[in-house]
PDB file of N, CA and C in Angstrom:
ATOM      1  N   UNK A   1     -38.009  27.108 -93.181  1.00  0.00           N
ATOM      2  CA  UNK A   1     -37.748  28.280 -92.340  1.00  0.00           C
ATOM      3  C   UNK A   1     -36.703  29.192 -92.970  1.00  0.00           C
ATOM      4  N   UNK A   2     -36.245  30.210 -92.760  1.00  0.00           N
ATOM      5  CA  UNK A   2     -35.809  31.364 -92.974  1.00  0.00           C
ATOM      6  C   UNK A   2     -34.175  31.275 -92.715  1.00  0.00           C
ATOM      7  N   UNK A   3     -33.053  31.659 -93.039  1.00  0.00           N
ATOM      8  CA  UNK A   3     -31.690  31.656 -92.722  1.00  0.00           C
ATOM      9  C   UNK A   3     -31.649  32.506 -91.053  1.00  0.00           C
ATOM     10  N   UNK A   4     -30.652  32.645 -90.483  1.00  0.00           N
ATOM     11  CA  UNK A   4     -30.521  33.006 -89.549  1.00  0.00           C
ATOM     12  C   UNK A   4     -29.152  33.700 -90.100  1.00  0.00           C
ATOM     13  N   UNK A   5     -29.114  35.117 -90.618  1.00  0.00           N
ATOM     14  CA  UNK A   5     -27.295  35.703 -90.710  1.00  0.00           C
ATOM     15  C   UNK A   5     -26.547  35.702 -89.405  1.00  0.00           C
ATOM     16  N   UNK A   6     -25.984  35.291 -90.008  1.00  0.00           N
ATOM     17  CA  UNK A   6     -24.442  35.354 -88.719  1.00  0.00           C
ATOM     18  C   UNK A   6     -23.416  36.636 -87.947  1.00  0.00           C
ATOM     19  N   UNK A   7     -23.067  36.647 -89.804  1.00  0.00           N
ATOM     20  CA  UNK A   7     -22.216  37.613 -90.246  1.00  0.00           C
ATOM     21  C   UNK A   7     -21.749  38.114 -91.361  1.00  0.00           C
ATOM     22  N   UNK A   8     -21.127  39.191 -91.601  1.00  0.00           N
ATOM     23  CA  UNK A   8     -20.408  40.413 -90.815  1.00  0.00           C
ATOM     24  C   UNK A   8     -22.351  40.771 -90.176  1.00  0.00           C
ATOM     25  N   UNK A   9     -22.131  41.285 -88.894  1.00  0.00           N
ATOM     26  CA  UNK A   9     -22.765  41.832 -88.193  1.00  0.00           C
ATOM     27  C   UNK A   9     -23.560  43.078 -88.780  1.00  0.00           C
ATOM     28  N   UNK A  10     -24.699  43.156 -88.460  1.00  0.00           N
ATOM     29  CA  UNK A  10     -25.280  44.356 -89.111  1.00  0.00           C
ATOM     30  C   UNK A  10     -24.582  45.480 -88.617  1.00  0.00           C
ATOM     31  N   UNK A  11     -24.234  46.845 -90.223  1.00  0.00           N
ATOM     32  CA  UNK A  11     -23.970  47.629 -90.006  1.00  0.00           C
ATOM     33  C   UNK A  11     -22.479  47.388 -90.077  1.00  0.00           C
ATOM     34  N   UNK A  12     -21.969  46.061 -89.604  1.00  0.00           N
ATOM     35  CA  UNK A  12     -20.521  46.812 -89.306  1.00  0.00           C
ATOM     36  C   UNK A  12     -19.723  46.984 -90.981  1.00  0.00           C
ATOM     37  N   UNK A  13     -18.585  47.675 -90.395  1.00  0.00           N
ATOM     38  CA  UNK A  13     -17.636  47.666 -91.685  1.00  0.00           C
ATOM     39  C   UNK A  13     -16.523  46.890 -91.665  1.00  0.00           C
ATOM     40  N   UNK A  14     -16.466  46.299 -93.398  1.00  0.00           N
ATOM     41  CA  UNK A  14     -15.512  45.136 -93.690  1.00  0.00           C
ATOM     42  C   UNK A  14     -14.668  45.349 -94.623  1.00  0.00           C
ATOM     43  N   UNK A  15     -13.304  44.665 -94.410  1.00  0.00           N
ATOM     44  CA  UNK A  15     -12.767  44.891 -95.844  1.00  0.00           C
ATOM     45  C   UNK A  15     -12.501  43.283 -96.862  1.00  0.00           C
ATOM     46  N   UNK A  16     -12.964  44.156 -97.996  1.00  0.00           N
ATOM     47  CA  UNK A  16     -12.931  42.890 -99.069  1.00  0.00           C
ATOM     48  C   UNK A  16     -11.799  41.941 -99.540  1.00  0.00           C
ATOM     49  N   UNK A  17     -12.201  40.634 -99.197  1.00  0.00           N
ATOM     50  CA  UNK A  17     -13.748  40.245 -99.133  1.00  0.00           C
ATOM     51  C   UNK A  17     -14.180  40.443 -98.450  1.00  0.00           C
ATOM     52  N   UNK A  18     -15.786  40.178 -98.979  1.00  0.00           N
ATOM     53  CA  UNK A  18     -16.637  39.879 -97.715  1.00  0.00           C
ATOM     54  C   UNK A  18     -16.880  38.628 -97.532  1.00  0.00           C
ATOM     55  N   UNK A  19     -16.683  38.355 -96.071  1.00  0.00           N
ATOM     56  CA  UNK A  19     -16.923  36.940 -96.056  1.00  0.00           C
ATOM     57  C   UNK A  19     -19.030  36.360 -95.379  1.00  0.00           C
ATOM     58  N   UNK A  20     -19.538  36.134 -96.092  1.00  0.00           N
ATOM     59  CA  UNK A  20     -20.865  36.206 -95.426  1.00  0.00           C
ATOM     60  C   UNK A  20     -21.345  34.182 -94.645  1.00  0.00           C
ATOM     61  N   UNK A  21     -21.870  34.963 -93.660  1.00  0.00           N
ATOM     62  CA  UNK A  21     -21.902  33.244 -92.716  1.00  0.00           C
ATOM     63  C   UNK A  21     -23.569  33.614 -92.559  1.00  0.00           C
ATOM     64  N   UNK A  22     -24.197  31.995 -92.371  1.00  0.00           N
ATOM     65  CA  UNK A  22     -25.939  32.184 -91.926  1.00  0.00           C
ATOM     66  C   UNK A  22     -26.252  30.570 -91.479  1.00  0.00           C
ATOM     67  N   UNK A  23     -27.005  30.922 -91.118  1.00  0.00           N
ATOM     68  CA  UNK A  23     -27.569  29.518 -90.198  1.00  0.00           C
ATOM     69  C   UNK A  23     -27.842  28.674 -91.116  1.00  0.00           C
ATOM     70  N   UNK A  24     -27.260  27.076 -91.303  1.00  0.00           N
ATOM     71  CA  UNK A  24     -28.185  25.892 -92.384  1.00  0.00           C
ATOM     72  C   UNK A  24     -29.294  26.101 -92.127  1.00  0.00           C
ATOM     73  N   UNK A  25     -30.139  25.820 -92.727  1.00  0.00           N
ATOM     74  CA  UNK A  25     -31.729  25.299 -93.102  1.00  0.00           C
ATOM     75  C   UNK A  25     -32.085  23.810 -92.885  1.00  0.00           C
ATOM     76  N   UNK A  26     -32.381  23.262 -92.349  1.00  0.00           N
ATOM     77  CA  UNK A  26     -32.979  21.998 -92.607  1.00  0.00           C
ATOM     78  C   UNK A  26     -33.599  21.592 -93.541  1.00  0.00           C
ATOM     79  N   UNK A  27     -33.113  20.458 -94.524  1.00  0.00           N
ATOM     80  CA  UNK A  27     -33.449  19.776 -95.739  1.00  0.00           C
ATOM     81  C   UNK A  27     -33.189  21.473 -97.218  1.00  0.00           C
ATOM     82  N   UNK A  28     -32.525  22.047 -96.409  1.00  0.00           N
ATOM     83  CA  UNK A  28     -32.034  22.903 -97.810  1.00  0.00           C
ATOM     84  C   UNK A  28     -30.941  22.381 -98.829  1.00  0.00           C
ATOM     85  N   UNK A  29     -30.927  22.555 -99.668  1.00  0.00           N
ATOM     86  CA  UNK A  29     -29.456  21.582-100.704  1.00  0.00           C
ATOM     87  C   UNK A  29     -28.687  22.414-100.846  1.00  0.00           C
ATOM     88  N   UNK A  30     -29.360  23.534-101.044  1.00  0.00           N
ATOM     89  CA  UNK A  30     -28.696  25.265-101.356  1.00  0.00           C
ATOM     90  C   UNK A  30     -28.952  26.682-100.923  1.00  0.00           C
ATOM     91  N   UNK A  31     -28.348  27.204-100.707  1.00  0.00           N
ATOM     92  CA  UNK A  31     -28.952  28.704-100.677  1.00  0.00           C
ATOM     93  C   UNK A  31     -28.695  29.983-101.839  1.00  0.00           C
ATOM     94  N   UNK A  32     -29.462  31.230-101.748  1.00  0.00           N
ATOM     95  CA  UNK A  32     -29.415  31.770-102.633  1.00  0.00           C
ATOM     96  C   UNK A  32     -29.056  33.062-102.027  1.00  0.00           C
ATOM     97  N   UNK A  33     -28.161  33.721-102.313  1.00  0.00           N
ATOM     98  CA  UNK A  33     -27.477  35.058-101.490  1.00  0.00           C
ATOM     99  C   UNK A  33     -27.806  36.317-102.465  1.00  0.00           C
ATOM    100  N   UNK A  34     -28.437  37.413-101.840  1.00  0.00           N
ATOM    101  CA  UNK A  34     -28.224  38.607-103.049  1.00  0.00           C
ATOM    102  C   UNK A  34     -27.769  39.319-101.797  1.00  0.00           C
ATOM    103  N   UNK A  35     -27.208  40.721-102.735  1.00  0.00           N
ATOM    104  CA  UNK A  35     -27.283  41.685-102.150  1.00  0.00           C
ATOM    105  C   UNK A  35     -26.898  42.993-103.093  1.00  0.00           C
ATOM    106  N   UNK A  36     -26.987  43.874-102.628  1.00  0.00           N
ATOM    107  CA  UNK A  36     -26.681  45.296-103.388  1.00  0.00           C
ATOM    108  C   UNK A  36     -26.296  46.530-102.848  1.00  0.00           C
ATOM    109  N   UNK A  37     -25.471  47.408-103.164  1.00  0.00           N
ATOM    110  CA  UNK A  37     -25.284  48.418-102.820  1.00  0.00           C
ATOM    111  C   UNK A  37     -26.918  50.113-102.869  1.00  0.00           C
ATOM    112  N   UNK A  38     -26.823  50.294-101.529  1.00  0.00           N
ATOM    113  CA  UNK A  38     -28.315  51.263-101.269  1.00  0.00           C
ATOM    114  C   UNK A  38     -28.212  52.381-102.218  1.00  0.00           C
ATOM    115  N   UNK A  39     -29.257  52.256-102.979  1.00  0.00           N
ATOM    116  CA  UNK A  39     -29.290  53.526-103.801  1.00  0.00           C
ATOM    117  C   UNK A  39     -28.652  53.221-105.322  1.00  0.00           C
ATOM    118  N   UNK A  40     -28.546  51.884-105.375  1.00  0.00           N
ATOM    119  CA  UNK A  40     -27.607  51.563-106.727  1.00  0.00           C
ATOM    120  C   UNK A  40     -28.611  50.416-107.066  1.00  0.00           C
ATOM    121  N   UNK A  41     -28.675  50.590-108.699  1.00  0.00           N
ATOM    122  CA  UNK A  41     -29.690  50.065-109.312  1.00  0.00           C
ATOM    123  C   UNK A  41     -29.986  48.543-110.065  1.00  0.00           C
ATOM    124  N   UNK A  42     -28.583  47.790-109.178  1.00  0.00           N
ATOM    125  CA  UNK A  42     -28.162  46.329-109.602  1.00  0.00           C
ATOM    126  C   UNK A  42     -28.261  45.472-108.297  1.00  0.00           C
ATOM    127  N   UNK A  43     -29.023  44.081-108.342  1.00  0.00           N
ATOM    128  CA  UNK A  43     -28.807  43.581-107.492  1.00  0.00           C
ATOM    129  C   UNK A  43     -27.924  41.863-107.863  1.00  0.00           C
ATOM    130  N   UNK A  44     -27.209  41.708-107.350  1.00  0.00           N
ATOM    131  CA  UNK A  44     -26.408  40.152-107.358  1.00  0.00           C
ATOM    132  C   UNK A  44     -27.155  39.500-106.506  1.00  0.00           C
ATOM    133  N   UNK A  45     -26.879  37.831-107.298  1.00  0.00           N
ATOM    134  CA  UNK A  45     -27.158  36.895-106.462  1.00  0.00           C
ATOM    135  C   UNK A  45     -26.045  35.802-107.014  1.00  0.00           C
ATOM    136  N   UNK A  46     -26.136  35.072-105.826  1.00  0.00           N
ATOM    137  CA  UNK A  46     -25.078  33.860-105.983  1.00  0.00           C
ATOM    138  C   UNK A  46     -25.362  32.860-105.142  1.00  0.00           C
ATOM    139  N   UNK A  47     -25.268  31.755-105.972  1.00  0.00           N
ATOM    140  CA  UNK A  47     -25.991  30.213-105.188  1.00  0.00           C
ATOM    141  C   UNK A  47     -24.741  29.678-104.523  1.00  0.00           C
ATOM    142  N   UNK A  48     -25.092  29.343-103.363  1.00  0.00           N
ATOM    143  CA  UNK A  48     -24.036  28.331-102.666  1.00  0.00           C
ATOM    144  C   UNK A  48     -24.546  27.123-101.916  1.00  0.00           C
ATOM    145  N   UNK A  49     -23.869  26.429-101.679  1.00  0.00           N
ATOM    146  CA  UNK A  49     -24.362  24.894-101.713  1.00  0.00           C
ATOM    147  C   UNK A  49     -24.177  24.718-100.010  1.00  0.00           C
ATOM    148  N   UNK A  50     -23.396  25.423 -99.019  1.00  0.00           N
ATOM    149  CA  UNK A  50     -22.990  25.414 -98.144  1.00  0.00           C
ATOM    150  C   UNK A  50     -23.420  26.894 -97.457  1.00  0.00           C
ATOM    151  N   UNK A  51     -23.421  27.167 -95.783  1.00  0.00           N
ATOM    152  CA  UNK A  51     -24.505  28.114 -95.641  1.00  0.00           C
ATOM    153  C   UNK A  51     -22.827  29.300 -95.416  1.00  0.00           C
ATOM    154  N   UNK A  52     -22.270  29.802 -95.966  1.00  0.00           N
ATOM    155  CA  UNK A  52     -21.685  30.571 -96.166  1.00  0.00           C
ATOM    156  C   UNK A  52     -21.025  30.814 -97.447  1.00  0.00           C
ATOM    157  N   UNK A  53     -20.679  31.730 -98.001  1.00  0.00           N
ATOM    158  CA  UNK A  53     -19.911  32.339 -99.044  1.00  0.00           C
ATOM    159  C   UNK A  53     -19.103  33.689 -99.148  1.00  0.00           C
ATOM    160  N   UNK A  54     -18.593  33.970-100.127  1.00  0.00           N
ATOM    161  CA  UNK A  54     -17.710  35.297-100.130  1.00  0.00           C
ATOM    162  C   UNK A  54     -18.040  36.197-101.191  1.00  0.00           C
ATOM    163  N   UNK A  55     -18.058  37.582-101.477  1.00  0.00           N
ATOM    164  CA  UNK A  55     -18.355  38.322-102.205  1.00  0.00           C
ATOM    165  C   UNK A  55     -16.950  38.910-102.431  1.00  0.00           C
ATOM    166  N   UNK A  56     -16.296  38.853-104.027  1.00  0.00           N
ATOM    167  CA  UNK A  56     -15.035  39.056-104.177  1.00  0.00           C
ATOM    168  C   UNK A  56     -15.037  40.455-104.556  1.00  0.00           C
ATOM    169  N   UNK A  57     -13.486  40.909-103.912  1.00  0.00           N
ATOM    170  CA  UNK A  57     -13.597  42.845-104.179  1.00  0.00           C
ATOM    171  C   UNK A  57     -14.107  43.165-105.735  1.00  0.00           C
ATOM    172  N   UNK A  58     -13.891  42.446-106.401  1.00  0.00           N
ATOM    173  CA  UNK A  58     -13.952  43.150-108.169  1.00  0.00           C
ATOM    174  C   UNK A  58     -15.668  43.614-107.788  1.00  0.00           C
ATOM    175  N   UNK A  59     -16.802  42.719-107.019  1.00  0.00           N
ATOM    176  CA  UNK A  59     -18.210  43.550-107.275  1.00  0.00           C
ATOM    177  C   UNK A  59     -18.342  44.482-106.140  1.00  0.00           C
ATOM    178  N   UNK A  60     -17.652  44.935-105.449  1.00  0.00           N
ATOM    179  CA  UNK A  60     -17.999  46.095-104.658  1.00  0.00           C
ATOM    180  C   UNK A  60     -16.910  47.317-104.811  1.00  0.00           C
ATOM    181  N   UNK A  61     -17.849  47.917-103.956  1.00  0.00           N
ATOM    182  CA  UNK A  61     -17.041  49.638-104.354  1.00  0.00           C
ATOM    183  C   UNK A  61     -16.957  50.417-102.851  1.00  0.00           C
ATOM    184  N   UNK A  62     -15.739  50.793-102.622  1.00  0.00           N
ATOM    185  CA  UNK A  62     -15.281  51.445-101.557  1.00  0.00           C
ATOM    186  C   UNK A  62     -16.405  52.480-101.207  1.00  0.00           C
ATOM    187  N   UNK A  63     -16.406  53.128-100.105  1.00  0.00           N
ATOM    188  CA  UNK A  63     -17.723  54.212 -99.923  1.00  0.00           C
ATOM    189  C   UNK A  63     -19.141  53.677-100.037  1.00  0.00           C
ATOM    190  N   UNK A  64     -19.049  52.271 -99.626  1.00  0.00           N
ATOM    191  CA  UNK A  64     -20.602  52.115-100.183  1.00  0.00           C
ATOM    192  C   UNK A  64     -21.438  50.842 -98.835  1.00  0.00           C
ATOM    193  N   UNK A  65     -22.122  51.410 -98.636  1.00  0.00           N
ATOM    194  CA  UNK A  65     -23.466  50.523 -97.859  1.00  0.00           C
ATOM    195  C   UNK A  65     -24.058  49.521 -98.632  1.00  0.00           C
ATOM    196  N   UNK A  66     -23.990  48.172 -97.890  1.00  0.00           N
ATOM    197  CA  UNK A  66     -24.774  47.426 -98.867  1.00  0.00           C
ATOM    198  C   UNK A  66     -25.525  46.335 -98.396  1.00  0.00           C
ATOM    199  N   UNK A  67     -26.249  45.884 -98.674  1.00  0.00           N
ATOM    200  CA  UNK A  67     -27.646  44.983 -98.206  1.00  0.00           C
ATOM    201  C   UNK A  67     -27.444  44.065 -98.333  1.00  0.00           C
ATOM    202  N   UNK A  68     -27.908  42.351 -97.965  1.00  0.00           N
ATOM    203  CA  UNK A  68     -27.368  41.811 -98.518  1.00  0.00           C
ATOM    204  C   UNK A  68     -28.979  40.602 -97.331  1.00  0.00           C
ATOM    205  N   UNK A  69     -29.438  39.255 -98.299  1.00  0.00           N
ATOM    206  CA  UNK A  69     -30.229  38.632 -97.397  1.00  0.00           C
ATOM    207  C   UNK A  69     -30.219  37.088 -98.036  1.00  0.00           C
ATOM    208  N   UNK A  70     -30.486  36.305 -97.849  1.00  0.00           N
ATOM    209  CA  UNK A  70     -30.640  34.428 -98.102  1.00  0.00           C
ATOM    210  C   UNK A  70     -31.654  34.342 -98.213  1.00  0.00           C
ATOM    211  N   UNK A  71     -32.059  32.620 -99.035  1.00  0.00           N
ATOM    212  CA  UNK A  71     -33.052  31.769 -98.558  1.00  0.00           C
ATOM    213  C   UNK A  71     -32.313  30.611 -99.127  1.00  0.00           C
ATOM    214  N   UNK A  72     -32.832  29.632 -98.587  1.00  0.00           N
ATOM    215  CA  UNK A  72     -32.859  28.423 -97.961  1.00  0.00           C
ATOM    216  C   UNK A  72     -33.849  27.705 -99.923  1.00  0.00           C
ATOM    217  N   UNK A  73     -33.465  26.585-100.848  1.00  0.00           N
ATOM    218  CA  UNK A  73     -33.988  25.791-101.390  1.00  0.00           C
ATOM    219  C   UNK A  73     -33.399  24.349-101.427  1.00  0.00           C
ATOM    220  N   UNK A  74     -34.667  23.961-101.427  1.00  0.00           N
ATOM    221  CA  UNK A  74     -35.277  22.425-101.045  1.00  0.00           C
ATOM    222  C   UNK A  74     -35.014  21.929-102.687  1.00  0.00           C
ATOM    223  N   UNK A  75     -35.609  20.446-102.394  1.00  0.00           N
ATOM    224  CA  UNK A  75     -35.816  20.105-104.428  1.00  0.00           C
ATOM    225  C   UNK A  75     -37.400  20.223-104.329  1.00  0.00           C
ATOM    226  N   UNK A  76     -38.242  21.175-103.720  1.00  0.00           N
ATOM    227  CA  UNK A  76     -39.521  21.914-104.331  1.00  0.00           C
ATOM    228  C   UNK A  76     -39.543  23.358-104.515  1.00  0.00           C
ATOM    229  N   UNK A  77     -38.700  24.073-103.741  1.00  0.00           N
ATOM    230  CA  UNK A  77     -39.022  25.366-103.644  1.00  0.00           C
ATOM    231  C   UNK A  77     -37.838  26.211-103.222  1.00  0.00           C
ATOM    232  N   UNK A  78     -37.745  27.492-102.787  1.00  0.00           N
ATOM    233  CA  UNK A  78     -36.863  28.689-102.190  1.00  0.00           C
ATOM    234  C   UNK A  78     -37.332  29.259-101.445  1.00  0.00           C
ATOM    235  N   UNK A  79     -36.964  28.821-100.320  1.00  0.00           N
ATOM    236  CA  UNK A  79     -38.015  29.013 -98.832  1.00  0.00           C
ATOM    237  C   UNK A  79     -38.018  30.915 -98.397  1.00  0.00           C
ATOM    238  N   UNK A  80     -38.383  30.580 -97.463  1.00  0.00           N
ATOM    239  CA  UNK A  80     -38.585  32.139 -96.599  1.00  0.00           C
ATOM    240  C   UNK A  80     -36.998  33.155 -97.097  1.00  0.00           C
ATOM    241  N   UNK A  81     -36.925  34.293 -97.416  1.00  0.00           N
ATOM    242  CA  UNK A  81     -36.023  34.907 -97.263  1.00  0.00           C
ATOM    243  C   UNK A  81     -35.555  35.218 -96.119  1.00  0.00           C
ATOM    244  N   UNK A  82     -34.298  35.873 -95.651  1.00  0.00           N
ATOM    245  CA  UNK A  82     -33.813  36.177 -93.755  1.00  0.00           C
ATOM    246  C   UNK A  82     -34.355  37.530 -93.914  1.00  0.00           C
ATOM    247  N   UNK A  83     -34.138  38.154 -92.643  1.00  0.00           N
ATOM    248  CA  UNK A  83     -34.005  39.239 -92.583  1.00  0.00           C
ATOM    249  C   UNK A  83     -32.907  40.162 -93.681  1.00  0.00           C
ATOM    250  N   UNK A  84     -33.120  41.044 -93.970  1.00  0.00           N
ATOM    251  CA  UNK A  84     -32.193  41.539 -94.429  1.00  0.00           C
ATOM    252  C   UNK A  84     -31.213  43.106 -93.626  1.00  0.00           C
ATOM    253  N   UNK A  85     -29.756  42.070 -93.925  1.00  0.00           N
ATOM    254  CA  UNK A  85     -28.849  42.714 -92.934  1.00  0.00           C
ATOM    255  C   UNK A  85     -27.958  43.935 -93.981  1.00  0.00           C
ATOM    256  N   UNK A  86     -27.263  44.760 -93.360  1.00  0.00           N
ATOM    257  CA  UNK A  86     -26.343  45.491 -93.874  1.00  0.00           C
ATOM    258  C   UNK A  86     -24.357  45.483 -93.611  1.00  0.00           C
ATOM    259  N   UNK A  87     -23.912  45.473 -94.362  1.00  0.00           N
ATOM    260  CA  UNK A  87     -22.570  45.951 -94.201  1.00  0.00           C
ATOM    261  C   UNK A  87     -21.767  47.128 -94.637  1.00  0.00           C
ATOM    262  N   UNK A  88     -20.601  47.740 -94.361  1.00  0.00           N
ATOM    263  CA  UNK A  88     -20.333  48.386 -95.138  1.00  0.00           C
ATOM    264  C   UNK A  88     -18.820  48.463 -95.498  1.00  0.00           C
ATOM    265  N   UNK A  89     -18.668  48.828 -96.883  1.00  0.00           N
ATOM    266  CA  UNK A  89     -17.114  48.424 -97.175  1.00  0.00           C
ATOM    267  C   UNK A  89     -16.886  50.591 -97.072  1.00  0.00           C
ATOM    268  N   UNK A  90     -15.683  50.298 -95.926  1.00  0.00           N
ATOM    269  CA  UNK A  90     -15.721  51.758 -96.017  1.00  0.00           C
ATOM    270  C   UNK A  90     -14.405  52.625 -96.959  1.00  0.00           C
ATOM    271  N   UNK A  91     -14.389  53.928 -97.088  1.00  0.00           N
ATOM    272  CA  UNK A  91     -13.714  54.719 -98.143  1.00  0.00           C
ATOM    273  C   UNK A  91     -12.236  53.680 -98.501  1.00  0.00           C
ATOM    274  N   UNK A  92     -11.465  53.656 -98.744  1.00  0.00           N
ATOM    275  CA  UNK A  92      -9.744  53.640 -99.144  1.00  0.00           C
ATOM    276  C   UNK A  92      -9.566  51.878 -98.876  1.00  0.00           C
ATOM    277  N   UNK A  93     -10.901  51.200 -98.998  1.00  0.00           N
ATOM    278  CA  UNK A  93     -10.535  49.794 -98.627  1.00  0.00           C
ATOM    279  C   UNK A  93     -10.404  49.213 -99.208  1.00  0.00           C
ATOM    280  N   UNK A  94     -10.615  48.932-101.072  1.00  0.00           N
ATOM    281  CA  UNK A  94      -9.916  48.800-101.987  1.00  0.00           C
ATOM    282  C   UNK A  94      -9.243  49.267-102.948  1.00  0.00           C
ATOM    283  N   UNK A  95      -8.112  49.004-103.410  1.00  0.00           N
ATOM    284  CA  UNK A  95      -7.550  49.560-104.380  1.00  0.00           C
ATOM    285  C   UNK A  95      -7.924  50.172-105.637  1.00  0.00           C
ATOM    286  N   UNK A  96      -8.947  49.319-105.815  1.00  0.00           N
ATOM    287  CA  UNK A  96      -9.176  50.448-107.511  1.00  0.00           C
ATOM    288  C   UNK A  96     -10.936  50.024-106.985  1.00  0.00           C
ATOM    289  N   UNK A  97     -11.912  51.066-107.562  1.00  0.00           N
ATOM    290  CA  UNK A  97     -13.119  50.397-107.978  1.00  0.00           C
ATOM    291  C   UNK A  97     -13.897  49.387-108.538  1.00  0.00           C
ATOM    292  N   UNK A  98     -14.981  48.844-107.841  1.00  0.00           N
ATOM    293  CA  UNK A  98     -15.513  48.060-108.088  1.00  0.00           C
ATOM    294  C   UNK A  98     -15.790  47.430-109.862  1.00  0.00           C
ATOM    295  N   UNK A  99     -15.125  46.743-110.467  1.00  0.00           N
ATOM    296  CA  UNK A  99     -15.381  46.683-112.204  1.00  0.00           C
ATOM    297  C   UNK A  99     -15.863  45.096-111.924  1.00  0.00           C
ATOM    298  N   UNK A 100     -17.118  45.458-113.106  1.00  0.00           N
ATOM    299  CA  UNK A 100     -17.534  43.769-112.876  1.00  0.00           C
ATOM    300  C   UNK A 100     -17.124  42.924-114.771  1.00  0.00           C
ATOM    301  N   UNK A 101     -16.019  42.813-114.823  1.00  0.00           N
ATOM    302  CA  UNK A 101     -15.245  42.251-116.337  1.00  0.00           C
ATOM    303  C   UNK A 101     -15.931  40.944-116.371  1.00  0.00           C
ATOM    304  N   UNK A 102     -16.445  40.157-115.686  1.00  0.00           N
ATOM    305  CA  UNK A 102     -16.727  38.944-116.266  1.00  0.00           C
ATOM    306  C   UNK A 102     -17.355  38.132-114.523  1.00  0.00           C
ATOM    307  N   UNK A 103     -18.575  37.617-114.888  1.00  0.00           N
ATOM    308  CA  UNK A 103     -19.554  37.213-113.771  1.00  0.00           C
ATOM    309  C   UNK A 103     -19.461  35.285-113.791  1.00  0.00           C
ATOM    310  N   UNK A 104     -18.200  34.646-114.943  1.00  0.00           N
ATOM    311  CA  UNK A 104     -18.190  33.423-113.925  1.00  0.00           C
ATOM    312  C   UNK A 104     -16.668  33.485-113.468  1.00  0.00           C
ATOM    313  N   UNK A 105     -16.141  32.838-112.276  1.00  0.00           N
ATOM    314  CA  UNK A 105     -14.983  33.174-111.890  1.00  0.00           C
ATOM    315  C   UNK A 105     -14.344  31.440-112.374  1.00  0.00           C
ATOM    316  N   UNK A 106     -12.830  31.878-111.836  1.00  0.00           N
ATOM    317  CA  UNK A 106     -12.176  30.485-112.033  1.00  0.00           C
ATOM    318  C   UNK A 106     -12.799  28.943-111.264  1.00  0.00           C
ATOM    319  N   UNK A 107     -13.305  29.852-110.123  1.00  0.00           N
ATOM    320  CA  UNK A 107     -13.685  28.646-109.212  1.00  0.00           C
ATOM    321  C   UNK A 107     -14.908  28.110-109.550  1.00  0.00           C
ATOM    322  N   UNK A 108     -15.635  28.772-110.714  1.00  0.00           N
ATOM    323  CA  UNK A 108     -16.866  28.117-111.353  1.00  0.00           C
ATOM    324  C   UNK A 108     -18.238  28.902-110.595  1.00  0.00           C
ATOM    325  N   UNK A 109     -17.515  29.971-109.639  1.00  0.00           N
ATOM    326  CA  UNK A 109     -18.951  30.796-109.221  1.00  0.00           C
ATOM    327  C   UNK A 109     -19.380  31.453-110.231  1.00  0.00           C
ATOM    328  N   UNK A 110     -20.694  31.682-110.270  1.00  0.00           N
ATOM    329  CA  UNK A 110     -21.287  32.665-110.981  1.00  0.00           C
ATOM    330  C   UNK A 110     -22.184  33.222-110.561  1.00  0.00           C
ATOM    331  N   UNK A 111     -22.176  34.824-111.255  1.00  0.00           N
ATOM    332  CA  UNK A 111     -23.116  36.020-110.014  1.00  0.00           C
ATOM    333  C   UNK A 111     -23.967  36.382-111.383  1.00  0.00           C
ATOM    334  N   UNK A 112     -24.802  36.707-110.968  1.00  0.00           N
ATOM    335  CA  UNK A 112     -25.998  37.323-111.834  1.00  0.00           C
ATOM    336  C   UNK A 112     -26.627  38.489-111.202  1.00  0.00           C
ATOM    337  N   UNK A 113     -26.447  39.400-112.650  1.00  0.00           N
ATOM    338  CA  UNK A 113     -27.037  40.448-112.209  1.00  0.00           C
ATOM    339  C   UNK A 113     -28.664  41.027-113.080  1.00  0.00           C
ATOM    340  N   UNK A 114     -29.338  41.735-111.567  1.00  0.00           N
ATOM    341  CA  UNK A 114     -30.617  42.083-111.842  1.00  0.00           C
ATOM    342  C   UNK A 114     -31.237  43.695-112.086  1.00  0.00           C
ATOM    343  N   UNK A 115     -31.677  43.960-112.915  1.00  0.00           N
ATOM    344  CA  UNK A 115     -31.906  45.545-112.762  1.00  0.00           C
ATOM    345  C   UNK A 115     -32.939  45.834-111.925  1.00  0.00           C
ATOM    346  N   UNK A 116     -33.047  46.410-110.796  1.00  0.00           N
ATOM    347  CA  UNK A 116     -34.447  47.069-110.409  1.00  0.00           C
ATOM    348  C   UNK A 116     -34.980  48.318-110.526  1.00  0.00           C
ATOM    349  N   UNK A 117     -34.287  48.868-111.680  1.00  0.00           N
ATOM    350  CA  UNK A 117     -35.064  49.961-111.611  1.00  0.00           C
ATOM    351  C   UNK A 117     -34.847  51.213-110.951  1.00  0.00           C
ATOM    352  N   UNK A 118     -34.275  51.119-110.058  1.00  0.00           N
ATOM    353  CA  UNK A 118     -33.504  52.347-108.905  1.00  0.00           C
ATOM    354  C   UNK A 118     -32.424  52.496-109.343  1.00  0.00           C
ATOM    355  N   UNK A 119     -32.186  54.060-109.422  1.00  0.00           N
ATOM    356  CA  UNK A 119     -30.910  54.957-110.275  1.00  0.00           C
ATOM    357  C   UNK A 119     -30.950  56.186-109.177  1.00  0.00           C
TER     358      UNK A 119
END
């Protein structure tokens, strides 16, 4: 079955981090989180083992709307995606712009990024 998002609430605005929450899955080991800013031509994803995670200020950018949805994998597959929800980090909420210097962090996360094509 499909994640259930929690939170931040669609639409609302947050300041970074973001902290993102979603319903476990039954028999999931992991989940897989993307999301992206609307109208911007990169999308992240980041695996977490537990049904919440955080998106650290260095990949987002003040002024910006951004998408963001789960799924749920098993040891066969990467189940249903959720709905996909929105947040938004609004103008003066971080200090400098979004710079992405290096995609594994100390804590051993790592984000990967995807081109789609939209500029």
């Amino acid at each position: 079955p499909r994640p259930n998002l929690i939170a931040p609430a669609n639409g609302e605005p947050v300041s970074p981090p973001v902290f993102l929450d979603w319903s476990d899955v039954p028999g999931a080991v992991e989940y897989i989180v993307w999301w992206h800013g609307l109208g911007q031509g990169i999308t992240y994803s980041k695996w977490a083992d537990v049904s919440y995670t955080s998106i650290p200020s260095f990949l987002l950018n003040s002024n910006t709307t951004y998408e963001w949805w789960v799924s749920g994998r098993n040891d066969y597959a990467i189940g249903t995606q959720s709905v996909k929800w929105q947040f938004i980090v609004p103008a003066g909420s971080l200090s400098s712009p979004g710079v992405n210097p290096n995609f594994i962090l100390e804590d051993g996360s790592t984000y990967q990024i995807f081109e789609t094509g939209n500029k």
